[in-house]
Protein backbone atom coordinates (compact mmCIF):
# COMPACT_ATOMS: atom_id res chain seq x y z
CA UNK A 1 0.00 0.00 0.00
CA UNK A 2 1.42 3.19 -1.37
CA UNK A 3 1.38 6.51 0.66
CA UNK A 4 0.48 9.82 -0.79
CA UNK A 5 3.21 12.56 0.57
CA UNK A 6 1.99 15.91 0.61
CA UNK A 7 3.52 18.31 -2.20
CA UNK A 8 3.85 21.21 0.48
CA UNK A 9 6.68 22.06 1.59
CA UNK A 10 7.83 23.19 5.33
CA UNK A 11 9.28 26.97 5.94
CA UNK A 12 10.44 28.98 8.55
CA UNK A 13 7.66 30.61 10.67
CA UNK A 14 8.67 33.55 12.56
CA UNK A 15 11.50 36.23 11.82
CA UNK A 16 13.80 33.70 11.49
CA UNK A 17 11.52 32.85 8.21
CA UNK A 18 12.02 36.71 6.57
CA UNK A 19 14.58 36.89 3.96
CA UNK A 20 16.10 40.37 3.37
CA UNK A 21 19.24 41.13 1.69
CA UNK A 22 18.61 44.80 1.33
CA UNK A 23 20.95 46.99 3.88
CA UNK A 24 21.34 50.85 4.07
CA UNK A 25 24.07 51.92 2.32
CA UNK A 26 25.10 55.86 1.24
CA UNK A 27 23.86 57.05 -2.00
CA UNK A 28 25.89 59.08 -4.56
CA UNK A 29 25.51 62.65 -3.76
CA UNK A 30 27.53 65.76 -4.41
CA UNK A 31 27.39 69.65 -3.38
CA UNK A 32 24.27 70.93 -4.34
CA UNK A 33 25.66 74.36 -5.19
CA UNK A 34 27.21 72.60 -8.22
CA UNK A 35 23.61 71.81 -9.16
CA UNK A 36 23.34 75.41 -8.49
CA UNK A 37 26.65 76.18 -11.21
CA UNK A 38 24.94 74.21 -13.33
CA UNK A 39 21.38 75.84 -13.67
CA UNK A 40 23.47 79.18 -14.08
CA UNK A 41 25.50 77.88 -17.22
CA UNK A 42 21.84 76.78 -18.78
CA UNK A 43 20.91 79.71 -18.20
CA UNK A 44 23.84 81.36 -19.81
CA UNK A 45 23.23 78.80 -22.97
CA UNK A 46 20.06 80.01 -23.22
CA UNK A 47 20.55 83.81 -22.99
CA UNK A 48 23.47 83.43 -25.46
CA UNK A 49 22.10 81.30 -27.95
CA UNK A 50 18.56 83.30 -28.15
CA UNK A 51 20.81 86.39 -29.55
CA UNK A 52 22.52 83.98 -32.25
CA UNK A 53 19.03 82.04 -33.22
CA UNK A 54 20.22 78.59 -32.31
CA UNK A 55 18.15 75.91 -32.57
CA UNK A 56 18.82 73.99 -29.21
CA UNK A 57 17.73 75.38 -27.20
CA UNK A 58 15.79 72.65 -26.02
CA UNK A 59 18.98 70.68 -24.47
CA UNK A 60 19.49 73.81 -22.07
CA UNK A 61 15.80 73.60 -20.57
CA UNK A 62 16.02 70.07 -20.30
CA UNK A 63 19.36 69.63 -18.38
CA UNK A 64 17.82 72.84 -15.85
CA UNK A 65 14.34 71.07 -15.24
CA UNK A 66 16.08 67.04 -14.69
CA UNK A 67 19.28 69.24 -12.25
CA UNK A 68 16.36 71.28 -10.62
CA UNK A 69 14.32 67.97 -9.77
CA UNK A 70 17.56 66.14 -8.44
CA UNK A 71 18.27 68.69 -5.87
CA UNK A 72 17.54 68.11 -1.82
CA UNK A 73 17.68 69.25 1.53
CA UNK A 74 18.48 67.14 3.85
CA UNK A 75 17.83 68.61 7.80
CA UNK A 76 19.21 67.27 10.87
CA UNK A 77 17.77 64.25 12.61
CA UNK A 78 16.36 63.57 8.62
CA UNK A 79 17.88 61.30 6.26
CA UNK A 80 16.96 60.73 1.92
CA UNK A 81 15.90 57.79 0.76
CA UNK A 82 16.76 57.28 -3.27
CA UNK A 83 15.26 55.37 -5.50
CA UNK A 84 15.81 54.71 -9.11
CA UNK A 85 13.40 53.11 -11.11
CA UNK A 86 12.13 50.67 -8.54
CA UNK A 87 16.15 50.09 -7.28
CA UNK A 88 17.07 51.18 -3.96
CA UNK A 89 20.63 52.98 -4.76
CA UNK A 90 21.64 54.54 -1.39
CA UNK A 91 20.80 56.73 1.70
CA UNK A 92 21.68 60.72 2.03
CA UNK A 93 22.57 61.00 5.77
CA UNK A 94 24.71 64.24 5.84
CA UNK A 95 22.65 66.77 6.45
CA UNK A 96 23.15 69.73 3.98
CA UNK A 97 21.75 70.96 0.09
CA UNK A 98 22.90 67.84 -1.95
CA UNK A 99 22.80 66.73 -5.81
CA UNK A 100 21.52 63.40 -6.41
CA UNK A 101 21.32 61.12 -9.42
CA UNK A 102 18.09 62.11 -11.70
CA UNK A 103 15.09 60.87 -12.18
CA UNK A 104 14.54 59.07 -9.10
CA UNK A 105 12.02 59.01 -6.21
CA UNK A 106 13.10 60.53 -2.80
CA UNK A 107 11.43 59.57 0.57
CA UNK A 108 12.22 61.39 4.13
CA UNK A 109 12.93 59.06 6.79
CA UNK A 110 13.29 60.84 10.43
CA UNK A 111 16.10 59.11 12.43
CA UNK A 112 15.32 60.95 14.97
CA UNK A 113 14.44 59.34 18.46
CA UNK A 114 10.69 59.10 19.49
CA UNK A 115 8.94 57.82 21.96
CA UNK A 116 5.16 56.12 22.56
CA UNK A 117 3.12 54.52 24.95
CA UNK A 118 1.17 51.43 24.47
CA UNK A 119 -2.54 50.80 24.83
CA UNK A 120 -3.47 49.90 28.62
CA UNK A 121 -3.47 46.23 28.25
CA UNK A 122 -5.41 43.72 29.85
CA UNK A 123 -3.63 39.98 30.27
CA UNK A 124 -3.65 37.39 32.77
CA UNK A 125 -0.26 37.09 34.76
CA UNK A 126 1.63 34.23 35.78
CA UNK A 127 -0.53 33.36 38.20
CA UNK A 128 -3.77 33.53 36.28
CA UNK A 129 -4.75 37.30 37.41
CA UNK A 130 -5.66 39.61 35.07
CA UNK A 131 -3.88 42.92 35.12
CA UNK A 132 -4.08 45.98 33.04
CA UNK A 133 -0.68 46.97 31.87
CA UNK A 134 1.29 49.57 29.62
CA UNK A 135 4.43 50.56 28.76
CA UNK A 136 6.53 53.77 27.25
CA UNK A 137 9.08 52.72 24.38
CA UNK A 138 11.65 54.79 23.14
CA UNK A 139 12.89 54.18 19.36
CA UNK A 140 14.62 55.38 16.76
CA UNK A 141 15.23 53.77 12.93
CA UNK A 142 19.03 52.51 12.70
CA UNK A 143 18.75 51.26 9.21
CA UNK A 144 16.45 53.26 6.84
CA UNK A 145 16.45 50.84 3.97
CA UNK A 146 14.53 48.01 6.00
CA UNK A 147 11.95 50.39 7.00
CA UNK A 148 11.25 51.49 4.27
CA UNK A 149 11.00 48.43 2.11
CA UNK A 150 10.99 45.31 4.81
CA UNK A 151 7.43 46.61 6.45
CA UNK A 152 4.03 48.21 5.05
CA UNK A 153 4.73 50.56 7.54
CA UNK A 154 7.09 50.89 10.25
CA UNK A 155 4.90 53.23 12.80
CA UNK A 156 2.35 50.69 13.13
CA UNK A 157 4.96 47.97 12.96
CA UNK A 158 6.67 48.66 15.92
CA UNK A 159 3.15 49.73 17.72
CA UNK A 160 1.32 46.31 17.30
CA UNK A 161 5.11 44.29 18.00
CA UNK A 162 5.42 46.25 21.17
CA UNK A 163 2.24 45.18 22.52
CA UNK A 164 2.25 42.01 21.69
CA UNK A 165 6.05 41.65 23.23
CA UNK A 166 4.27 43.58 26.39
CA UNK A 167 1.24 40.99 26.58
CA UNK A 168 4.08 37.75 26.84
CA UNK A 169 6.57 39.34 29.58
CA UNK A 170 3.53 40.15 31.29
CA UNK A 171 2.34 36.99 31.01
CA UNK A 172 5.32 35.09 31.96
CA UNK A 173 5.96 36.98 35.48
CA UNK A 174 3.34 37.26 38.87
CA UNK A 175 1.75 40.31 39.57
CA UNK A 176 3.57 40.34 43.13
CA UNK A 177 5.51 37.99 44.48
CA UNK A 178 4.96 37.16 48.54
CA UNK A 179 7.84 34.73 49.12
CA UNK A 180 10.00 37.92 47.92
CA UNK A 181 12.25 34.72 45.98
CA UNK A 182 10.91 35.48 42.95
CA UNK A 183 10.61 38.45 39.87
CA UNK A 184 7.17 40.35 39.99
CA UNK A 185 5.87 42.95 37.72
CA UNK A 186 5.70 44.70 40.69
CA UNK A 187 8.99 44.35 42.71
CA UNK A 188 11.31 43.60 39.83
CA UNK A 189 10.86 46.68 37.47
CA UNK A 190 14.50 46.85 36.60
CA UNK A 191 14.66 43.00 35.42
CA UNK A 192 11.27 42.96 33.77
CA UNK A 193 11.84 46.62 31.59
CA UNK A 194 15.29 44.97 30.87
CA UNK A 195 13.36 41.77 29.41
CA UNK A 196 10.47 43.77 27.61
CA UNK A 197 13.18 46.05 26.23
CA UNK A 198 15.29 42.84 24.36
CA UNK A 199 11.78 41.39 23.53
CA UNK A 200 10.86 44.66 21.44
CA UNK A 201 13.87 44.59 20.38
CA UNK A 202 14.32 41.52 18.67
CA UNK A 203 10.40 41.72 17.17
CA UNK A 204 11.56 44.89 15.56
CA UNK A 205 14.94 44.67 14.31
CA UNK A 206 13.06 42.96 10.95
CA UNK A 207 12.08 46.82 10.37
CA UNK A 208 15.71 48.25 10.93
CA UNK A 209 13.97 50.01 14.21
CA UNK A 210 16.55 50.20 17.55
CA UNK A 211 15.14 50.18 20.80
CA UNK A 212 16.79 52.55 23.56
CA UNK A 213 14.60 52.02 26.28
CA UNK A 214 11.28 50.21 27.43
CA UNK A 215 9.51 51.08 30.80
CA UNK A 216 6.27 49.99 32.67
CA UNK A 217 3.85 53.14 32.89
CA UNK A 218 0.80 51.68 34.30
CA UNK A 219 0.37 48.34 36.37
CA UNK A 220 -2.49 47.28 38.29
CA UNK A 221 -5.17 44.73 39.00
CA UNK A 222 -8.11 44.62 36.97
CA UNK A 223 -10.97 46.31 38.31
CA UNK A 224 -13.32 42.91 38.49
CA UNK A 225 -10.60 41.63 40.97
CA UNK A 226 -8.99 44.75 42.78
CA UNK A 227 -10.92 44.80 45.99
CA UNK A 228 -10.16 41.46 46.31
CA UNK A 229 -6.33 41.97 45.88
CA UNK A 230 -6.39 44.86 48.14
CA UNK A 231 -7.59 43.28 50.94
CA UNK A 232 -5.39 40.28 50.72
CA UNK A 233 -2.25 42.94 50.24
CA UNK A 234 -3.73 44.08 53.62
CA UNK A 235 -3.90 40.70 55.31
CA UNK A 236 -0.43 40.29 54.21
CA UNK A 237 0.42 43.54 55.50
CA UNK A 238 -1.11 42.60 58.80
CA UNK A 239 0.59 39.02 59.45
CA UNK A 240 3.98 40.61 58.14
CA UNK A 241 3.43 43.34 60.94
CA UNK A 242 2.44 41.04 63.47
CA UNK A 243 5.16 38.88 63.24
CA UNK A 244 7.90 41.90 63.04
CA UNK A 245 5.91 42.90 66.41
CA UNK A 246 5.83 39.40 68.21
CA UNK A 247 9.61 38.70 67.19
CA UNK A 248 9.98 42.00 68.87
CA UNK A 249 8.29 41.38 71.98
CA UNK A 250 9.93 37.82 72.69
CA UNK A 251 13.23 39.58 72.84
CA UNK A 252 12.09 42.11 75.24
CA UNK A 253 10.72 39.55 77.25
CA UNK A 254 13.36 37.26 77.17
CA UNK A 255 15.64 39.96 78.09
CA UNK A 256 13.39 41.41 80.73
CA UNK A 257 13.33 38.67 82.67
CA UNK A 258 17.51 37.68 82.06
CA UNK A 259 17.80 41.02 83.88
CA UNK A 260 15.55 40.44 86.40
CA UNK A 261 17.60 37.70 87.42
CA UNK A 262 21.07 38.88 86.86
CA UNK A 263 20.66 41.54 88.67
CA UNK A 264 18.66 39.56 91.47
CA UNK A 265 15.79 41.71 91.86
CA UNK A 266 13.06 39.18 92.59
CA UNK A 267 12.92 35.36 92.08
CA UNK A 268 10.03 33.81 90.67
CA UNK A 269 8.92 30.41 90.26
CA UNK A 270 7.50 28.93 86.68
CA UNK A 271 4.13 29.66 87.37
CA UNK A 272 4.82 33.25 88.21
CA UNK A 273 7.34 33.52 85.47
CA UNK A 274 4.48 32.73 82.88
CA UNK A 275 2.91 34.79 84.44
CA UNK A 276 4.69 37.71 83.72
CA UNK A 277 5.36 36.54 80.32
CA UNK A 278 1.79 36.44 79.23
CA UNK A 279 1.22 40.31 80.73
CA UNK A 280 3.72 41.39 79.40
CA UNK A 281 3.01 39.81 75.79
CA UNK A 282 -0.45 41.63 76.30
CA UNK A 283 1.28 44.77 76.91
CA UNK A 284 3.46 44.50 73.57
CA UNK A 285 1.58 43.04 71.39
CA UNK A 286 -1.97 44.67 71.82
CA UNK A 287 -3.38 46.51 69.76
CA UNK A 288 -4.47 49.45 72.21
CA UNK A 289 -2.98 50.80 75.15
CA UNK A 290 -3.10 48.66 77.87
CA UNK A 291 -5.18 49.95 81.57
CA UNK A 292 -2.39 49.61 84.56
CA UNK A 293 -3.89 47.46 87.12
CA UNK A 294 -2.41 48.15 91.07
CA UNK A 295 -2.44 44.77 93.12
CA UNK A 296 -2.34 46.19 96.66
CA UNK A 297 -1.78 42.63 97.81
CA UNK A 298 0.85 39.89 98.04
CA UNK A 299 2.24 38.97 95.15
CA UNK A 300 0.17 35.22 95.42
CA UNK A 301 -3.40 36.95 96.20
């Protein structure tokens, strides 16, 4: 019995899949104020050969209107973008009034650095909580060729891959961590802005985009489950502060009566000694001020 095998075949999935062999690289370009020498000797031609009647004048006008298209400005923070006839040829960088090769389209590309913040995003922790979360990212393009041509369009590229690189760090860390032995969104800014920042970072190096910094603006519970998380960040609160205050107390105790000994100012049996260390646990650990009692008796009445 023959098997059929299936005529598809298997590719990459993922950025690993892309393919892209185009790079930035600089374009041809010189001074622009030889454009500018240029225009002026048409001009000349034309002035000169009107008085003797020649007949080409033509060539003149033409070589003004293709040196007059092929000029550009270039501003700081701004680079060019050439293209000839569908080919990508090269980059302007240098900012300054430059003289590229005719007939060919020019695009603006800002290299400066810019900054956004996500939508407030709602995802379910580590532990199965959902949390609203957000995040500021600070960019700037590092290679204008790839996005340019690698991506439809490189603004909403690195929006939507930032949020989705938000959603799984979010996803892969607890809101807060009690045992303190952990990372938390909440405790461990530092280590979980450093992870979000290499996670944007490799989703958007496809579109020749550099990441310079990621940080958490906005991180809390969602609002179906906040109450609920407040009050058990209370009773947390509460047994942590209890146990700070009991630890306390035991050592005052403990040293209390050492001292009471030491220095031999009354001797008490076991019964009395718990005694004392139950009043005086209900002294340091109550909640309220305690109300001095005065036994005029013996100490056993």
């Amino acid at each position: 019995m023959s098997t059929i095998e299936s005529p598809l075949k298997a590719e990459p999935v993922g950025l690993q899949g892309a393919r892209l062999v185009i790079s930035q690289r600089p374009a041809l370009a010189v001074s622009g104020w030889l454009g500018v020498l240029v225009l002026a000797g048409c001009a000349v031609w034309v002035a000169v050969g009107q008085q003797s009647a020649e007949t080409w004048l033509w060539v003149p006008a033409v070589v003004a209107v293709l040196t007059i298209t092929s000029l550009v400005v270039v501003t700081p923070g701004q680079t060019s973008v050439i293209q000839f006839f569908g080919s990508y040829i090269g980059t302007v960088q240098r900012p300054g009034f430059w003289w590229v090769l005719p007939l060919t389209k020019r695009r603006k590309v800002s290299v400066r650095v810019r900054n956004f913040e996500t939508a407030h995003l709602k995802v379910n922790d580590a532990d199965g909580s959902p949390v609203e979360i957000a995040a500021i990212v600070v960019w700037q393009i590092a290679d204008t060729a790839k996005s340019t041509y690698a991506v439809e369009s490189y603004l909403d590229f690195v929006t939507v891959q930032a949020e989705s690189a938000l959603r799984h760090v979010a996803t892969t860390h607890p809101y807060d961590d009690t045992t303190e032995a952990g990372t938390s969104l909440r405790g461990s800014t530092d280590v979980v802005a450093a992870q979000l920042a290499a996670e944007v970072a490799t989703r958007v190096a496809i579109a020749g985009v550099e990441i310079v910094e990621v940080r958490i603006s906005h991180l809390a519970y969602a609002p179906e489950i906040a109450q609920a998380m407040l009050r058990r960040q209370q009773a947390s609160a509460v047994v942590a502060a209890r146990s700070r205050i009991v630890e306390g107390a035991v050592g005052m105790v403990e040293l209390a009566l050492n001292r009471l000994e030491e220095n031999g100012v009354v001797s008490l049996d076991d019964e009395r000694k718990a005694a004392m260390v139950s009043n005086l646990m209900v002294v340091l650990c109550g909640d309220q001020p305690p109300s001095p009692v005065v036994n005029a008796g013996s100490l056993y009445t």
